[in-house]
Protein backbone atom coordinates (compact mmCIF):
# COMPACT_ATOMS: atom_id res chain seq x y z
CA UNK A 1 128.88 8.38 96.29
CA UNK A 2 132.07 9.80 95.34
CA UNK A 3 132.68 10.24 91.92
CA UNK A 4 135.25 7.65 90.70
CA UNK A 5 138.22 9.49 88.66
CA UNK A 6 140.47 6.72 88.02
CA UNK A 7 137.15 4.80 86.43
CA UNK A 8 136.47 8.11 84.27
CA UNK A 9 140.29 8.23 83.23
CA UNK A 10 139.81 4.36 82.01
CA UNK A 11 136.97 4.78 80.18
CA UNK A 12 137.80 8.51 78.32
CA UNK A 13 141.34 9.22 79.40
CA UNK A 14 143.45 9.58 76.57
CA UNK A 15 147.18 10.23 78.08
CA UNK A 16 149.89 8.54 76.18
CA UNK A 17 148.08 8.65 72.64
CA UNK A 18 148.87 11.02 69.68
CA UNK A 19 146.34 12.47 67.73
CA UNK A 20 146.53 14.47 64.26
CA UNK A 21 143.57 17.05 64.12
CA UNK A 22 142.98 18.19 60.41
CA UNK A 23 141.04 21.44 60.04
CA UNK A 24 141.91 22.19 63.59
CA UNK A 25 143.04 25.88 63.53
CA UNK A 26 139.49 26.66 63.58
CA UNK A 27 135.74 25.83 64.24
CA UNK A 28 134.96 22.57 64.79
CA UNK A 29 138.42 21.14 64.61
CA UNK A 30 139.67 23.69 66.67
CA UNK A 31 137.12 22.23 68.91
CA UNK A 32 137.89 18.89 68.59
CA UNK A 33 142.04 19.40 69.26
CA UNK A 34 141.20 21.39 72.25
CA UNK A 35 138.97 18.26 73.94
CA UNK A 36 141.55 15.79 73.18
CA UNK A 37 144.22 17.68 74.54
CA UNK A 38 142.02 18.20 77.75
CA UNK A 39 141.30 14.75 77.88
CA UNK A 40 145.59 14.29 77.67
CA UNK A 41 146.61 13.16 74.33
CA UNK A 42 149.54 14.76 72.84
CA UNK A 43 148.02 16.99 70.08
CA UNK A 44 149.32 17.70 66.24
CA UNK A 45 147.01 20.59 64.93
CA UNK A 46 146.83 20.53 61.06
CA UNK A 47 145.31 23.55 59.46
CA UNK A 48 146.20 26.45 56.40
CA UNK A 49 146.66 28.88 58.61
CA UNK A 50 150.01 28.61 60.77
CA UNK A 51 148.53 31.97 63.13
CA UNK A 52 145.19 30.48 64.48
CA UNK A 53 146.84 26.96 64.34
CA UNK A 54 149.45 28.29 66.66
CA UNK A 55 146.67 29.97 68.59
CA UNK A 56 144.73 26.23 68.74
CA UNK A 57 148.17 24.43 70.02
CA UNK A 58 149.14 27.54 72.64
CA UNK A 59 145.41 27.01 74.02
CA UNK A 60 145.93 23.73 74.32
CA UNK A 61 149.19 23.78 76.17
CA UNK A 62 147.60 26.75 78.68
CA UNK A 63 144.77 23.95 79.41
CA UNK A 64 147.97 21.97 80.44
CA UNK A 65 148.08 20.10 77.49
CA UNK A 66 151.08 19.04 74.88
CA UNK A 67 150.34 20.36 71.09
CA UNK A 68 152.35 21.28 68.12
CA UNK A 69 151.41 22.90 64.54
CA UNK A 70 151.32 21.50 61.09
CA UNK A 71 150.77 23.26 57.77
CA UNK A 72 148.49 21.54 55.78
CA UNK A 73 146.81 22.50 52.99
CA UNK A 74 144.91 19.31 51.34
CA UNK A 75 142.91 20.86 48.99
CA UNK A 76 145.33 19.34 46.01
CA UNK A 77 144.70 15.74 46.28
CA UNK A 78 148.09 15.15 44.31
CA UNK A 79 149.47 16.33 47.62
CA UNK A 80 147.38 15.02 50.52
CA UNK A 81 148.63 11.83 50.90
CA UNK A 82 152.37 12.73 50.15
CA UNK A 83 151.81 16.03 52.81
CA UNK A 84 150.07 13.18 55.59
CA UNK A 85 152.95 10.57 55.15
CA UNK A 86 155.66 13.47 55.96
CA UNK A 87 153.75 14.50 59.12
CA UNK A 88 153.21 10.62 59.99
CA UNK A 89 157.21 10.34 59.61
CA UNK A 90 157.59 13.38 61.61
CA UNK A 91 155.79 12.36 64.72
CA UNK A 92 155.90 9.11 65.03
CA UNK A 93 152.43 7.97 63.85
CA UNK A 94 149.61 8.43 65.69
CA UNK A 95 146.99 6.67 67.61
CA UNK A 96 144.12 9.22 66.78
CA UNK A 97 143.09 10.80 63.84
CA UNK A 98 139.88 13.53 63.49
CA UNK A 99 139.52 14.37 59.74
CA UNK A 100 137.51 17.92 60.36
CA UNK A 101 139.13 20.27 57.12
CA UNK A 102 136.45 21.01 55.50
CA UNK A 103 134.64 23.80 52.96
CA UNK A 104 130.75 24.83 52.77
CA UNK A 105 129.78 26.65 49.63
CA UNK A 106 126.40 27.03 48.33
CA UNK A 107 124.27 27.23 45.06
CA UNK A 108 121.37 26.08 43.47
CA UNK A 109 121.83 22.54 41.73
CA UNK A 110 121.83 23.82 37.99
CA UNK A 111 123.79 26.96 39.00
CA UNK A 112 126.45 24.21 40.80
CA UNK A 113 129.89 24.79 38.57
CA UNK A 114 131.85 21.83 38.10
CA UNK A 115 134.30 24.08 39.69
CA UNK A 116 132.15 24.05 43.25
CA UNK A 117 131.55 20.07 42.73
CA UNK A 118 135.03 19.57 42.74
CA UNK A 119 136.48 21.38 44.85
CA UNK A 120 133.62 20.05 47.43
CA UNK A 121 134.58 16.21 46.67
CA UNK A 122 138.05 17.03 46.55
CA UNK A 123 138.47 18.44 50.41
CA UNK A 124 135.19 17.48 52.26
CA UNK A 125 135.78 13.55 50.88
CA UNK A 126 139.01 13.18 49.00
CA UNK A 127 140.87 14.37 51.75
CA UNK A 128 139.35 12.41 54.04
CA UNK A 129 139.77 9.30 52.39
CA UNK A 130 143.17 9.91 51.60
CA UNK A 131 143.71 10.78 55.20
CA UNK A 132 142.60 7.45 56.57
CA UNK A 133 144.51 5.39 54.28
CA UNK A 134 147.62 7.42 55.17
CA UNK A 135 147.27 7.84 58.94
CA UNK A 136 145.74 4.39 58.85
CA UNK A 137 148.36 2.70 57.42
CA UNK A 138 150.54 2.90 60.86
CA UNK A 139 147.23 2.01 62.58
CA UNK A 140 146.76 -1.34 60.84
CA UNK A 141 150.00 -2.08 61.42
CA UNK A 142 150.19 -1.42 64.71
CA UNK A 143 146.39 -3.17 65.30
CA UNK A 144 144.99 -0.31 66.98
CA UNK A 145 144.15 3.23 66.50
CA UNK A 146 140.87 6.03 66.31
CA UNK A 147 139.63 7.59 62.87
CA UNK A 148 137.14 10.33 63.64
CA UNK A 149 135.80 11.76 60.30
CA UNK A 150 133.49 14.82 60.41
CA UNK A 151 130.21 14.21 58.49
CA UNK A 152 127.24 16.29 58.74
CA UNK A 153 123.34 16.12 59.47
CA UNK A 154 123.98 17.18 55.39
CA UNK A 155 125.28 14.17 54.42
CA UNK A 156 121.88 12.23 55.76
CA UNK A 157 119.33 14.80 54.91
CA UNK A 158 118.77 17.14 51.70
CA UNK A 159 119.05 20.64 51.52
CA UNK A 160 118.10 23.15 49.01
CA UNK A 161 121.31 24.94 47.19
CA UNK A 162 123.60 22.69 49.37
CA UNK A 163 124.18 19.81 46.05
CA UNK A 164 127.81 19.59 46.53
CA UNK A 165 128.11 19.57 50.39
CA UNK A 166 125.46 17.25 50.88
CA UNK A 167 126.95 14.92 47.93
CA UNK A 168 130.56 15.26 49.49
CA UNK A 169 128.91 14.25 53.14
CA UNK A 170 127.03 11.56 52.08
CA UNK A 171 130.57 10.55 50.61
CA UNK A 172 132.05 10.93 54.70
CA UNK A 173 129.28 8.69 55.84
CA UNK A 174 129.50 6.16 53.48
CA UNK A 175 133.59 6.20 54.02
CA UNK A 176 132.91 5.85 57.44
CA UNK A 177 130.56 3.12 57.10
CA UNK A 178 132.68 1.15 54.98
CA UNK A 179 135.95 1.28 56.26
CA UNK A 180 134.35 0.81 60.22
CA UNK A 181 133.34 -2.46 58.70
CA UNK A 182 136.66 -3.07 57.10
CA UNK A 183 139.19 -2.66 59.30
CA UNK A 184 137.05 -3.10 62.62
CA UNK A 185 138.65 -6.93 62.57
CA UNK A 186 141.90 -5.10 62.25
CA UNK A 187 141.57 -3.29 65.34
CA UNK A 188 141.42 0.27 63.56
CA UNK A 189 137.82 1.92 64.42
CA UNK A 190 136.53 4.04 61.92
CA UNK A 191 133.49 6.25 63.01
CA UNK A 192 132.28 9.83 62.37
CA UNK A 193 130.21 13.05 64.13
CA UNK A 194 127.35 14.37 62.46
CA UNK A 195 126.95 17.73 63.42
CA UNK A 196 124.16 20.07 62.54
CA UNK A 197 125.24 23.79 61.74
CA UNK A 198 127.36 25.31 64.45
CA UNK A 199 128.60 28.63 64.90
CA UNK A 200 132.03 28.51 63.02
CA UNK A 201 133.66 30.84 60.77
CA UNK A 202 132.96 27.95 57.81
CA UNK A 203 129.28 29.05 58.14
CA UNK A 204 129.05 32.44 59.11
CA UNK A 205 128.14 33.98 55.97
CA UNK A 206 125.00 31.49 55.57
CA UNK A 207 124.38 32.53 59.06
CA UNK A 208 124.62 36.16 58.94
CA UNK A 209 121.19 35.77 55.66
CA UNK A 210 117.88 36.12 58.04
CA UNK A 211 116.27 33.75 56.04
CA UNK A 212 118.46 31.05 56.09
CA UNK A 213 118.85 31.65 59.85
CA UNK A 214 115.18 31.29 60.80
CA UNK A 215 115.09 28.26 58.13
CA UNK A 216 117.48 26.30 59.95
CA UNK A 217 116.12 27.22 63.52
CA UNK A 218 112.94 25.32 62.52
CA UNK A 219 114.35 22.72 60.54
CA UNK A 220 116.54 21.79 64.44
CA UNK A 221 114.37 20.46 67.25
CA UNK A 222 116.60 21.62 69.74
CA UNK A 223 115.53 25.56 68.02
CA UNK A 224 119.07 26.71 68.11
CA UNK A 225 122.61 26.09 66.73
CA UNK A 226 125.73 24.20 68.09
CA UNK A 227 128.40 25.69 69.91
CA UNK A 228 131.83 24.29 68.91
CA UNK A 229 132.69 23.18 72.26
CA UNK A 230 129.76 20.85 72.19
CA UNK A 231 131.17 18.74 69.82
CA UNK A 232 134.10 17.78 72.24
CA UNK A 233 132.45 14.98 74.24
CA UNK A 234 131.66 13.04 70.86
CA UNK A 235 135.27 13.11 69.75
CA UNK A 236 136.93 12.55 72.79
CA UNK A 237 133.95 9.36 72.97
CA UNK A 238 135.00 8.02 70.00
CA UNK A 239 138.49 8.69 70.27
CA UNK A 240 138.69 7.00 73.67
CA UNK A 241 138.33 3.04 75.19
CA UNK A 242 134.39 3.74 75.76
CA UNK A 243 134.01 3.45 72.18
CA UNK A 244 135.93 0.13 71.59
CA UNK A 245 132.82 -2.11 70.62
CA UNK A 246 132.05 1.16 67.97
CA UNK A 247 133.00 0.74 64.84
CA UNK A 248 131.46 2.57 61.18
CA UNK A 249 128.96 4.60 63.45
CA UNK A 250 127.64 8.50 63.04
CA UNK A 251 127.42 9.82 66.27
CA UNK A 252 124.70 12.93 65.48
CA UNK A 253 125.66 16.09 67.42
CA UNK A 254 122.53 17.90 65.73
CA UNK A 255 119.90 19.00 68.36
CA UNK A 256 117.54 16.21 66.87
CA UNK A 257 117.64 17.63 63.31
CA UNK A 258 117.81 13.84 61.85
CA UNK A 259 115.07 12.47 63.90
CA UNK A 260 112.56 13.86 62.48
């Protein structure tokens, strides 16, 4: 049987919709702006650094895709919602939103500054909260749109030295949770991905220690690490019409490292 295109495009096609990618000059958000734009949404690529944002955006456009480059630095949370409303006004709104700017720093809980907790909460949750009610204002209005946060297998499961990234994830997931159930009756889904670690310039130093290395190859079924691309298919999912009865879920992109 012949494969049926024009079903596929109904079910994951995404032409005609706008989506705002935060953390997307690199890693997983890089990732994530690159599917969408494959799977034809117009693509806003939000990141610190203007260079491998512009690199993101001119990948996307050689895949035959439309993208353009914001600055965004939401680290400040005095600024994050004032910085999201000005790129809001300057596209348009949009009908997609993947919250994946992020930071992963580690230390032993009574070696955890208040510093490190902080700045943790501030961009891995803050952010994203103060994304989604900014982007998600247009959304509710409108009675439609896609929130993709990015959580992490960390936010469900503890890890040694990891206090502040797994408290900030936890914070993603419970976001999610909350506002999927909130606003699902307004026609604004709310879900997240859970990855596991992946290879992304976030984690590389934690990568490069042996010991953490063969640690987390144990601690994943699958006995490997993700590759950024493979979180594409679980952001274009939830980004797309398949995922219109899915609201407040964590879709796990983590070789089975939950399930156990």
């Amino acid at each position: 049987m012949p494969v049926d295109r024009d079903y596929l495009s109904s079910l994951f096609g995404l032409e005609g919709k706008r989506a705002l990618v935060t953390g997307g000059s690199s890693g997983i958000g890089a990732a994530a702006a690159r599917g969408l734009g494959r799977a034809g949404a117009d693509v806003v690529v939000a990141g610190r650094d203007e260079e491998r944002a512009a690199a993101v955006a001119a990948a996307i456009e050689a895949d035959g895709g439309s993208a353009a480059v914001e600055i965004a630095d939401l680290a400040d949370p005095a600024r994050t919602e004032e910085l999201a409303t000005a790129i809001v006004d300057r596209h348009g709104g949009f009908d997609i939103l993947v919250n994946s700017a992020g930071i992963f720093e580690r230390a032993e809980g009574e070696e955890t500054s208040l510093e490190l907790w902080q700045r943790a909460l501030a961009l891995n949750a803050t952010a994203t909260f103060l994304m989604c009610r900014a982007v998600g204002a247009g959304m509710l209005a409108r009675g439609a749109g896609k929130i993709v946060n990015v959580a992490s297998t960390d936010g469900i499961v503890g890890v040694p030295e990891q206090v502040a990234y797994c408290a900030s994830k936890g914070a993603v997931v419970q976001l999610t949770r909350t506002l999927g159930a909130e606003w699902a009756s307004k026609g604004v889904h709310v879900n997240a991905v859970g990855p596991c670690d992946f290879d992304t310039p976030m984690i590389a130093g934690a990568l490069d220690e042996q010991e953490y290395r063969d640690w987390i190859m144990e601690a994943i079924p699958a006995g490997r690490i993700g590759v950024p691309s493979e979180i594409e298919g679980a952001v274009v999912y939830l980004s797309s019409p398949a995922s219109d009865m899915v609201f407040g879920h964590i879709l796990m992109v983590d070789g089975g490292r939950v399930a156990i």
